[in-house]
PDB file of N, CA and C in Angstrom:
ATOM      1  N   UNK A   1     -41.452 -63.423  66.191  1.00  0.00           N
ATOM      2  CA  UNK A   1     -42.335 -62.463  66.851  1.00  0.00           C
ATOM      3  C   UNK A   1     -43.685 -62.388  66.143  1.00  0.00           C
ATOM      4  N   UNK A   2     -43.621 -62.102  64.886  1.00  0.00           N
ATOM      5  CA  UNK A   2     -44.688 -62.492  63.787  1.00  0.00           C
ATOM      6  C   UNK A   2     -46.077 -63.599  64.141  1.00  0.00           C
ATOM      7  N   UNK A   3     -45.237 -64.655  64.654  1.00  0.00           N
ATOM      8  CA  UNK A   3     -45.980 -65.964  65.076  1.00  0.00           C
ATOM      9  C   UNK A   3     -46.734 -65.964  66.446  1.00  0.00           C
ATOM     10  N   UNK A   4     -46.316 -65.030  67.015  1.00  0.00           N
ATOM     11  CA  UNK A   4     -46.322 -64.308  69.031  1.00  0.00           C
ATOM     12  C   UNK A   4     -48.288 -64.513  68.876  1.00  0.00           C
ATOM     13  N   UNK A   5     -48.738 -64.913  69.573  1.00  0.00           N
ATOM     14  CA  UNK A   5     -50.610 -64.965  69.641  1.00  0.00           C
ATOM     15  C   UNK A   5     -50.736 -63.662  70.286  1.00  0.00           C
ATOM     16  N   UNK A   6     -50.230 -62.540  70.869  1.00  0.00           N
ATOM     17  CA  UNK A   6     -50.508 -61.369  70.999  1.00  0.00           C
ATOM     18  C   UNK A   6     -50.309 -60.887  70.164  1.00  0.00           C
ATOM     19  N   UNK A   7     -49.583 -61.104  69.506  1.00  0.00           N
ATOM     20  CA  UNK A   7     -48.886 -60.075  68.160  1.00  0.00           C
ATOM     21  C   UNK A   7     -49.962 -60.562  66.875  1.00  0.00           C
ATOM     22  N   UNK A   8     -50.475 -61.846  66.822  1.00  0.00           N
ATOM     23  CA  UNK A   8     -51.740 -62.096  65.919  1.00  0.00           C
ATOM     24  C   UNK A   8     -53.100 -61.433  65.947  1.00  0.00           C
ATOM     25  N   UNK A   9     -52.996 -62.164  67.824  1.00  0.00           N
ATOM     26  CA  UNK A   9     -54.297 -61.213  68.418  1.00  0.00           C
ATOM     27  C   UNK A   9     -54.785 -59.799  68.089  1.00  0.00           C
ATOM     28  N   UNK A  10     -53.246 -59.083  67.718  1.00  0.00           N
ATOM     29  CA  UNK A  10     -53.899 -57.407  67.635  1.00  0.00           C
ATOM     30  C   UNK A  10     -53.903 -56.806  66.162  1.00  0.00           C
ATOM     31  N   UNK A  11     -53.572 -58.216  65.199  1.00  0.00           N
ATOM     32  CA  UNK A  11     -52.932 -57.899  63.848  1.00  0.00           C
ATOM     33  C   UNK A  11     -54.177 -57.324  63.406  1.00  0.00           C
ATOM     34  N   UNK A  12     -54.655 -56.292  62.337  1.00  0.00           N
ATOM     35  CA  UNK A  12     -55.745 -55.603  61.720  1.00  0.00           C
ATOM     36  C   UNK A  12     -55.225 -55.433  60.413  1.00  0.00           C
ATOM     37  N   UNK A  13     -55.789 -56.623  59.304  1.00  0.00           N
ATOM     38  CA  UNK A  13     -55.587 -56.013  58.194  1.00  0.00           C
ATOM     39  C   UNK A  13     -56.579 -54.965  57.523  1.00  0.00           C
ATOM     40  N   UNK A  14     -56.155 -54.277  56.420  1.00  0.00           N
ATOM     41  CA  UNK A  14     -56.785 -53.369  55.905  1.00  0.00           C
ATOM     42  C   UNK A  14     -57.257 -53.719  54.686  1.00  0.00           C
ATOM     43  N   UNK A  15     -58.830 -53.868  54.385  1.00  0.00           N
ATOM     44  CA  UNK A  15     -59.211 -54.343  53.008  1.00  0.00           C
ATOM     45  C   UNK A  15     -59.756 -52.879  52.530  1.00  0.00           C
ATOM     46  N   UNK A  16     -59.354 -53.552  51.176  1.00  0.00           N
ATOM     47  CA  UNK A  16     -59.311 -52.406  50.013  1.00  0.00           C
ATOM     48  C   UNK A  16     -59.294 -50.766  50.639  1.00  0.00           C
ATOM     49  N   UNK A  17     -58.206 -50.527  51.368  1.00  0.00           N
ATOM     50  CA  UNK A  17     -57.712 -49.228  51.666  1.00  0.00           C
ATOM     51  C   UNK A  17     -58.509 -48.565  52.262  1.00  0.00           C
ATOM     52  N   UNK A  18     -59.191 -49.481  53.071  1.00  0.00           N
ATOM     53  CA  UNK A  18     -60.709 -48.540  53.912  1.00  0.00           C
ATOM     54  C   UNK A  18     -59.679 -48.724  55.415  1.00  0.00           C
ATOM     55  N   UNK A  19     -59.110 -47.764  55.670  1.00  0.00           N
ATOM     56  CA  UNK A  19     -57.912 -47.452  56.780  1.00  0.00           C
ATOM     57  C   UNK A  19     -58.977 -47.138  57.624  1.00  0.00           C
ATOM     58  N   UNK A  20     -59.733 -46.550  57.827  1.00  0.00           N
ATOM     59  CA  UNK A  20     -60.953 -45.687  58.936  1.00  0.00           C
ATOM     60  C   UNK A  20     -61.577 -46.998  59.739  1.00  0.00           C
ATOM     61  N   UNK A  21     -62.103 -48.165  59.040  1.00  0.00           N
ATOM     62  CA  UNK A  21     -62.713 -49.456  59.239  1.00  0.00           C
ATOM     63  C   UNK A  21     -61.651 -49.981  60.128  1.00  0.00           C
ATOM     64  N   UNK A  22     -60.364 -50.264  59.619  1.00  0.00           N
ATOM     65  CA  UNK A  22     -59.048 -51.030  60.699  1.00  0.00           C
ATOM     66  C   UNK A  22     -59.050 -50.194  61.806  1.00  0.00           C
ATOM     67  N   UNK A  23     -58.870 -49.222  61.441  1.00  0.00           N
ATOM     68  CA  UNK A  23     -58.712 -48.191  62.832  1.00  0.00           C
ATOM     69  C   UNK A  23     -59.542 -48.360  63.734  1.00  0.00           C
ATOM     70  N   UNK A  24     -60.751 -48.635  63.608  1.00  0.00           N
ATOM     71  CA  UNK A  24     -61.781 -48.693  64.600  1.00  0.00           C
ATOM     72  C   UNK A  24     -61.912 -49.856  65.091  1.00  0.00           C
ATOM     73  N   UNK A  25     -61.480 -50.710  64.324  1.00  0.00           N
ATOM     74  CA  UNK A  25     -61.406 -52.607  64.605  1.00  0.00           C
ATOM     75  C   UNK A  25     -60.061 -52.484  65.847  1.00  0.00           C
ATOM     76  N   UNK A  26     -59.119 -51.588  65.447  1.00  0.00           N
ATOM     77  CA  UNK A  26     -57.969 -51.851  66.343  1.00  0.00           C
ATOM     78  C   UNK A  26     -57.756 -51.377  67.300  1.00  0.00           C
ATOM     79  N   UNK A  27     -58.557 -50.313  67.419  1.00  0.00           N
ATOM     80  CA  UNK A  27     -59.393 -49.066  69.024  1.00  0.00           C
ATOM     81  C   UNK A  27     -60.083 -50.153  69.283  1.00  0.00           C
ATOM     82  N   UNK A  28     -60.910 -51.246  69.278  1.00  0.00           N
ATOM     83  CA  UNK A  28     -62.303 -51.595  69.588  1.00  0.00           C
ATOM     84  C   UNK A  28     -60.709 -53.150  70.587  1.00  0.00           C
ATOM     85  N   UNK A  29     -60.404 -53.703  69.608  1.00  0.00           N
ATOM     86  CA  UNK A  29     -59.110 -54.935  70.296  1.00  0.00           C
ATOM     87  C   UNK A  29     -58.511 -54.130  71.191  1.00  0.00           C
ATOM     88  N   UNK A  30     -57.769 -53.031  71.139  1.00  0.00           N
ATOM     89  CA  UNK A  30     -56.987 -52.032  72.362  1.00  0.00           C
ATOM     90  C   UNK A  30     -57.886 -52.379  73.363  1.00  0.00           C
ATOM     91  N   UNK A  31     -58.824 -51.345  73.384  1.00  0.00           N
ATOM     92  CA  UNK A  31     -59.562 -51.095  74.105  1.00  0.00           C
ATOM     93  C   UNK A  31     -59.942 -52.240  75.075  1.00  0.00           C
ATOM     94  N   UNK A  32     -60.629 -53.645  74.538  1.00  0.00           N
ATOM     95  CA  UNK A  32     -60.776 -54.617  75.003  1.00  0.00           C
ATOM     96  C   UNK A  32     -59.234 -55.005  76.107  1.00  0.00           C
ATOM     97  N   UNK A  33     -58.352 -54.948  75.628  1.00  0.00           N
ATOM     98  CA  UNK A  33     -57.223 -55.352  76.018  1.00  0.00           C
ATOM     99  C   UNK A  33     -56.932 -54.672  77.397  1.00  0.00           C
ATOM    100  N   UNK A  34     -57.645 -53.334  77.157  1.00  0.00           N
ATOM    101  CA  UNK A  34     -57.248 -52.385  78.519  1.00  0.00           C
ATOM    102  C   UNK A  34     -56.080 -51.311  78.228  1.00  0.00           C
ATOM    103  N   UNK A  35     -55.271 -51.818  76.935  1.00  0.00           N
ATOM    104  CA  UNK A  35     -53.890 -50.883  76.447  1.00  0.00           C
ATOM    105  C   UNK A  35     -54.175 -49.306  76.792  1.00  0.00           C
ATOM    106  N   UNK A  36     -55.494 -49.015  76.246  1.00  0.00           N
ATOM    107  CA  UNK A  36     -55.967 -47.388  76.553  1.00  0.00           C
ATOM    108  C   UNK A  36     -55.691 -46.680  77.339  1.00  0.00           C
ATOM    109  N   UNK A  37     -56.822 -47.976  78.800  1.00  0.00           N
ATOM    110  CA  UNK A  37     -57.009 -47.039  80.007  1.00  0.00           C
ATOM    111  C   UNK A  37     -55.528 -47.211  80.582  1.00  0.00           C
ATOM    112  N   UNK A  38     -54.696 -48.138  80.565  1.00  0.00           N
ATOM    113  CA  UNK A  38     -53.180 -48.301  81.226  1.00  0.00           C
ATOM    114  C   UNK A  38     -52.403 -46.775  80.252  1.00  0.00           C
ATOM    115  N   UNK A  39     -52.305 -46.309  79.160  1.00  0.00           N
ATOM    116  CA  UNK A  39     -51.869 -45.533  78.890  1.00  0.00           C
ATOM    117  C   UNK A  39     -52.507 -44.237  79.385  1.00  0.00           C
ATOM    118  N   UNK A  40     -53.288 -44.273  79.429  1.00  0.00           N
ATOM    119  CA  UNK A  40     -54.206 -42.992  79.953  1.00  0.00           C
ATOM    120  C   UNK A  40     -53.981 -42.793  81.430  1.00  0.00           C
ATOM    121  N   UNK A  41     -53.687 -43.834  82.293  1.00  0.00           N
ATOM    122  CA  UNK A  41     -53.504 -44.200  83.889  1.00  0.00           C
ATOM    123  C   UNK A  41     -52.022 -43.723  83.695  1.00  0.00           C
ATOM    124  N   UNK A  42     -51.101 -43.860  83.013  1.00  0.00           N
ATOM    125  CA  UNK A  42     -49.589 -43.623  83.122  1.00  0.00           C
ATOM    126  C   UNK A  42     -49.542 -42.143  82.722  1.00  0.00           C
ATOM    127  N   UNK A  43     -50.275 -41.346  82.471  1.00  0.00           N
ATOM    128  CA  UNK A  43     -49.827 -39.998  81.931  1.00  0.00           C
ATOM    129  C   UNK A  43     -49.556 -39.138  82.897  1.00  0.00           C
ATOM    130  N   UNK A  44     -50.312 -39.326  84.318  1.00  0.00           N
ATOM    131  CA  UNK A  44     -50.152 -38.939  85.277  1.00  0.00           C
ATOM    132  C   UNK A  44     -49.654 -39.421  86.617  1.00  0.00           C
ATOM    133  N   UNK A  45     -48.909 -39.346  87.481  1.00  0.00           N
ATOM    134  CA  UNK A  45     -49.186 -39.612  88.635  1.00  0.00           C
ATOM    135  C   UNK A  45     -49.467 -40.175  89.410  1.00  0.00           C
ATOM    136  N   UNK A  46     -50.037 -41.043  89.857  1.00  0.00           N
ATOM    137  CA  UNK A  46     -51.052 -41.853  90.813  1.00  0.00           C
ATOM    138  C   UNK A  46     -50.513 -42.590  91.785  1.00  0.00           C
ATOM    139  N   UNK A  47     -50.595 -41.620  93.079  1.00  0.00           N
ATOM    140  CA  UNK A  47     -50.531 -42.141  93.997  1.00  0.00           C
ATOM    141  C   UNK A  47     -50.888 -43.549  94.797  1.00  0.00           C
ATOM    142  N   UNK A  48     -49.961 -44.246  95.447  1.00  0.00           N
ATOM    143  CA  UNK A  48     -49.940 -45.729  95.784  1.00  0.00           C
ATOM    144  C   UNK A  48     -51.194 -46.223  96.363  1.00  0.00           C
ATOM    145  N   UNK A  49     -51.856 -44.837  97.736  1.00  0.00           N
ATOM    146  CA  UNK A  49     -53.021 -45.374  98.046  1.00  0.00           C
ATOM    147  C   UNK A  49     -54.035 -45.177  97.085  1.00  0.00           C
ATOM    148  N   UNK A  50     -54.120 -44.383  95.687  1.00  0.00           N
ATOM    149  CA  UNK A  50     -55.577 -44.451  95.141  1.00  0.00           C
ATOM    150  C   UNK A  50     -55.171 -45.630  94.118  1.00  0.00           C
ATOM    151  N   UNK A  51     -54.210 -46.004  93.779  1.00  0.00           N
ATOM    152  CA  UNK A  51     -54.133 -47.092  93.166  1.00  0.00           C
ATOM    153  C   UNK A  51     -54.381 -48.670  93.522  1.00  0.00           C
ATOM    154  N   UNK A  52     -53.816 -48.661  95.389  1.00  0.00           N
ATOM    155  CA  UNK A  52     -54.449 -49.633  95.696  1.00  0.00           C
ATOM    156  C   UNK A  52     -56.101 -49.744  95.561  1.00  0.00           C
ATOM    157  N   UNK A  53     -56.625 -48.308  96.116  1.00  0.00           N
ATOM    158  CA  UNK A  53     -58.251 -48.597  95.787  1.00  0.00           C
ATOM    159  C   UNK A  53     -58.897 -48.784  94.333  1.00  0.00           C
ATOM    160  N   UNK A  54     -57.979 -48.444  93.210  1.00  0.00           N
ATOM    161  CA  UNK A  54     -58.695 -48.552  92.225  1.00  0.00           C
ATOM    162  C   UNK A  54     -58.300 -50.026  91.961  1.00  0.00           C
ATOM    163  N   UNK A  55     -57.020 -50.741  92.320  1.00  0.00           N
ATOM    164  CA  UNK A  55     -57.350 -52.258  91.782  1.00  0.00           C
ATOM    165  C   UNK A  55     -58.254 -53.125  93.030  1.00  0.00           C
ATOM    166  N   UNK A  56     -58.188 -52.514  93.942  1.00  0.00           N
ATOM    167  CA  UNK A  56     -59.450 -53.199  94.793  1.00  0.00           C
ATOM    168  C   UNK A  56     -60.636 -53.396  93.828  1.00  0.00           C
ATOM    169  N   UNK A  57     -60.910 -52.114  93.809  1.00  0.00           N
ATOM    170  CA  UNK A  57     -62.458 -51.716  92.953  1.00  0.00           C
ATOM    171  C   UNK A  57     -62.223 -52.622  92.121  1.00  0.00           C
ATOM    172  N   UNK A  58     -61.685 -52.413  91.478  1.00  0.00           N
ATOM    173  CA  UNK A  58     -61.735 -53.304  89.282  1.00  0.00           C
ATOM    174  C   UNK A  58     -61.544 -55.138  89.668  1.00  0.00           C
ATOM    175  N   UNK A  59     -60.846 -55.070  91.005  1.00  0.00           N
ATOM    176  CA  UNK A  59     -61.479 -56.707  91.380  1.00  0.00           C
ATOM    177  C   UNK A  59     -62.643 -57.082  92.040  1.00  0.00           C
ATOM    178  N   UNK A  60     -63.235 -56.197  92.957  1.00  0.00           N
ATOM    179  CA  UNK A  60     -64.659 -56.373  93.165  1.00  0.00           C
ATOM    180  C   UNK A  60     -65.735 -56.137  92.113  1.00  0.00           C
ATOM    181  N   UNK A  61     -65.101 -55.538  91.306  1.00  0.00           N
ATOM    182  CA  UNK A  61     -66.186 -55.307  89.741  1.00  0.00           C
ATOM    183  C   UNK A  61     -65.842 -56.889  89.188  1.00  0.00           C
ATOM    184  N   UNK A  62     -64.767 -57.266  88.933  1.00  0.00           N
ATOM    185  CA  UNK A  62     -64.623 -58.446  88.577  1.00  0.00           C
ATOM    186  C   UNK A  62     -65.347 -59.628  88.641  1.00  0.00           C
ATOM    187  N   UNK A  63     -65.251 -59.548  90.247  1.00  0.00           N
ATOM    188  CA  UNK A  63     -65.733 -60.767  90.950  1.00  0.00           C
ATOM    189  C   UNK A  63     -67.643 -60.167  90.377  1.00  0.00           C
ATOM    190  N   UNK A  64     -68.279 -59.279  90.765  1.00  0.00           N
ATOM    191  CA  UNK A  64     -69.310 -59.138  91.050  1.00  0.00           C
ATOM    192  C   UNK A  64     -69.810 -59.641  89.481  1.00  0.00           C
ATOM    193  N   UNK A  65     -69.099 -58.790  88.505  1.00  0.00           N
ATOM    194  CA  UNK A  65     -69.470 -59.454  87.023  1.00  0.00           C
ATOM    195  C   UNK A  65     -69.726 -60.660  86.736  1.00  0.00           C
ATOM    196  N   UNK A  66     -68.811 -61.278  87.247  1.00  0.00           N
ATOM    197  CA  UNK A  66     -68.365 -62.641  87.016  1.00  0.00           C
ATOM    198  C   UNK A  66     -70.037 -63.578  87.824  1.00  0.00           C
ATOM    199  N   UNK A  67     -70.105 -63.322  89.038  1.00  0.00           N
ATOM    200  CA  UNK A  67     -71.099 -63.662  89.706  1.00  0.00           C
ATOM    201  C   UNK A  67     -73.084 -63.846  88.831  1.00  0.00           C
ATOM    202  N   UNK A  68     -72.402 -62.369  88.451  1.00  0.00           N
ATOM    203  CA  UNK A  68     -73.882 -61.803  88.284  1.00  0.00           C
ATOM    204  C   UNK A  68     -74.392 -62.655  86.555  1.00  0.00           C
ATOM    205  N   UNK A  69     -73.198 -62.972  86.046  1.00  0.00           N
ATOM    206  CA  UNK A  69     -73.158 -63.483  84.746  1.00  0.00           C
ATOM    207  C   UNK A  69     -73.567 -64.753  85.308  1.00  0.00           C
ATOM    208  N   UNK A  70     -72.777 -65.659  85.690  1.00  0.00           N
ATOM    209  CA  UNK A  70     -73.203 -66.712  86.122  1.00  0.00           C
ATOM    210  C   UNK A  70     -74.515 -67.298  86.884  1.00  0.00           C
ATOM    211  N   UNK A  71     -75.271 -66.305  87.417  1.00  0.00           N
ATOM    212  CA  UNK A  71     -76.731 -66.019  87.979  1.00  0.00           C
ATOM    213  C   UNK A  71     -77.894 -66.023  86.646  1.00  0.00           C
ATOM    214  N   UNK A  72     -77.058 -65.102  85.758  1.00  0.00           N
ATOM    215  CA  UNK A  72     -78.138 -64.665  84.835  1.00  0.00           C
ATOM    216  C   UNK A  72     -77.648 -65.889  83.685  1.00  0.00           C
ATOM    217  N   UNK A  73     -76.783 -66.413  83.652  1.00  0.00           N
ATOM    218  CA  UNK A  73     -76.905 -68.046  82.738  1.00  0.00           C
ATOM    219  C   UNK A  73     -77.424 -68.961  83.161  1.00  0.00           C
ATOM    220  N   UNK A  74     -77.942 -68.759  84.647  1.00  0.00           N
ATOM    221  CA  UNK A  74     -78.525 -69.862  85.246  1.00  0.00           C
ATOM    222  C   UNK A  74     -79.960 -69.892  85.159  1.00  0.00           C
ATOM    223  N   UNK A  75     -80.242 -68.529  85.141  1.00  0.00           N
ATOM    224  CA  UNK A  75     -81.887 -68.462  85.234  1.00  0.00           C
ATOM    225  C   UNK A  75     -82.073 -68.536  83.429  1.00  0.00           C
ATOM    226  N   UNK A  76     -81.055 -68.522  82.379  1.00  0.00           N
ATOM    227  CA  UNK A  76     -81.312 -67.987  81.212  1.00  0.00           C
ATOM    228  C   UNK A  76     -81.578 -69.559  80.408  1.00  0.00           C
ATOM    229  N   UNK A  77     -80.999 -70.474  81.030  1.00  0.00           N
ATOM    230  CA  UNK A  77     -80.524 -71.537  80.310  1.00  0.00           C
ATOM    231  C   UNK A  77     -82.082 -72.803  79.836  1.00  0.00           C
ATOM    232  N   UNK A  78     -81.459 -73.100  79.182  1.00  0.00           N
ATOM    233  CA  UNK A  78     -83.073 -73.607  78.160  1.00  0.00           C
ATOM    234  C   UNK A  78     -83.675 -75.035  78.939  1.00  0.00           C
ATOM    235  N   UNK A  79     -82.914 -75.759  79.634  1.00  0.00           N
ATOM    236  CA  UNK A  79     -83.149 -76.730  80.168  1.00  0.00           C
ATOM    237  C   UNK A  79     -83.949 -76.842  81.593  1.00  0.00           C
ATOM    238  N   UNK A  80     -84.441 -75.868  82.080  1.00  0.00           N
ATOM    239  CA  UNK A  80     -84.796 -75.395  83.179  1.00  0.00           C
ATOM    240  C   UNK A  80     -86.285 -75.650  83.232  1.00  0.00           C
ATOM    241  N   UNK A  81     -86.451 -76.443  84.474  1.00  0.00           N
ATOM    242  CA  UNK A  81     -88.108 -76.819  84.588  1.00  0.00           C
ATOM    243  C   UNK A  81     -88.471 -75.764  84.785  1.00  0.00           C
ATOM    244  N   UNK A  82     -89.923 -76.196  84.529  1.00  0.00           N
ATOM    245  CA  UNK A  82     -91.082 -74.605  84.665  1.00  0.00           C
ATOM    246  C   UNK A  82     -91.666 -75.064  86.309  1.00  0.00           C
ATOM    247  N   UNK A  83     -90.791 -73.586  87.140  1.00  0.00           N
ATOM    248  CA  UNK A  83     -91.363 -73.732  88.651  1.00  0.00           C
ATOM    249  C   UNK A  83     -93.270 -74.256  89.002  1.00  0.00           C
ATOM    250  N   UNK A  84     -94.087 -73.634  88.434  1.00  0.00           N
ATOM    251  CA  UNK A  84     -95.382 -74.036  88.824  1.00  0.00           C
ATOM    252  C   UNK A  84     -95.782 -74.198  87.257  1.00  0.00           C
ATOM    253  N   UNK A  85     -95.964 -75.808  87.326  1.00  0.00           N
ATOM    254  CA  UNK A  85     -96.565 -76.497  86.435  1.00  0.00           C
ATOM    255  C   UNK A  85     -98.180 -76.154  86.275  1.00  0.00           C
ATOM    256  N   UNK A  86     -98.274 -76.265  85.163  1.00  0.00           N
ATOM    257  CA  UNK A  86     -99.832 -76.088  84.737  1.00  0.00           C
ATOM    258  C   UNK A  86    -100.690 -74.741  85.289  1.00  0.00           C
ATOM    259  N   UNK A  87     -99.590 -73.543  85.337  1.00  0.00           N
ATOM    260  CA  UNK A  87    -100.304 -72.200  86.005  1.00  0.00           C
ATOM    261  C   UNK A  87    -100.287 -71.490  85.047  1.00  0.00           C
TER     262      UNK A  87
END
């Protein structure tokens, strides 16, 4: 289990007993992971239709991210002729 790449992925050691520093390293990996908001989503309730709309939503955020990243690496990227030469 030790060897598990999730179980590496979330490992946080603690140098020289600064516990406050890991803690925040291991909120900051959670967090990334989503562990939070899924625990925070389970405390209550949630009905089937607002759940279908909220994973609608978080895949149209997805997609749109995903898009908008790929737009803005395109215009960002270093190899890119200069549209009007000599202006």
């Amino acid at each position: 289990m030790a060897n598990h790449l999730r179980f590496v992925g979330r490992t946080v050691m603690v140098q020289n007993g600064n516990v406050e520093a890991a803690y925040g390293v291991l909120n900051r990996i959670l967090a990334q992971d989503g562990v939070a908001d899924a625990v925070r989503r389970s405390r209550y309730y949630e009905k089937p239709s607002r759940a279908r709309r909220r994973r609608a939503f978080e895949a149209c955020r997805r997609v749109y991210c995903s898009e908008m990243a790929r737009r803005i690496a395109f215009l960002a990227r270093s190899s890119r002729q200069d549209p009007w030469p000599g202006c």
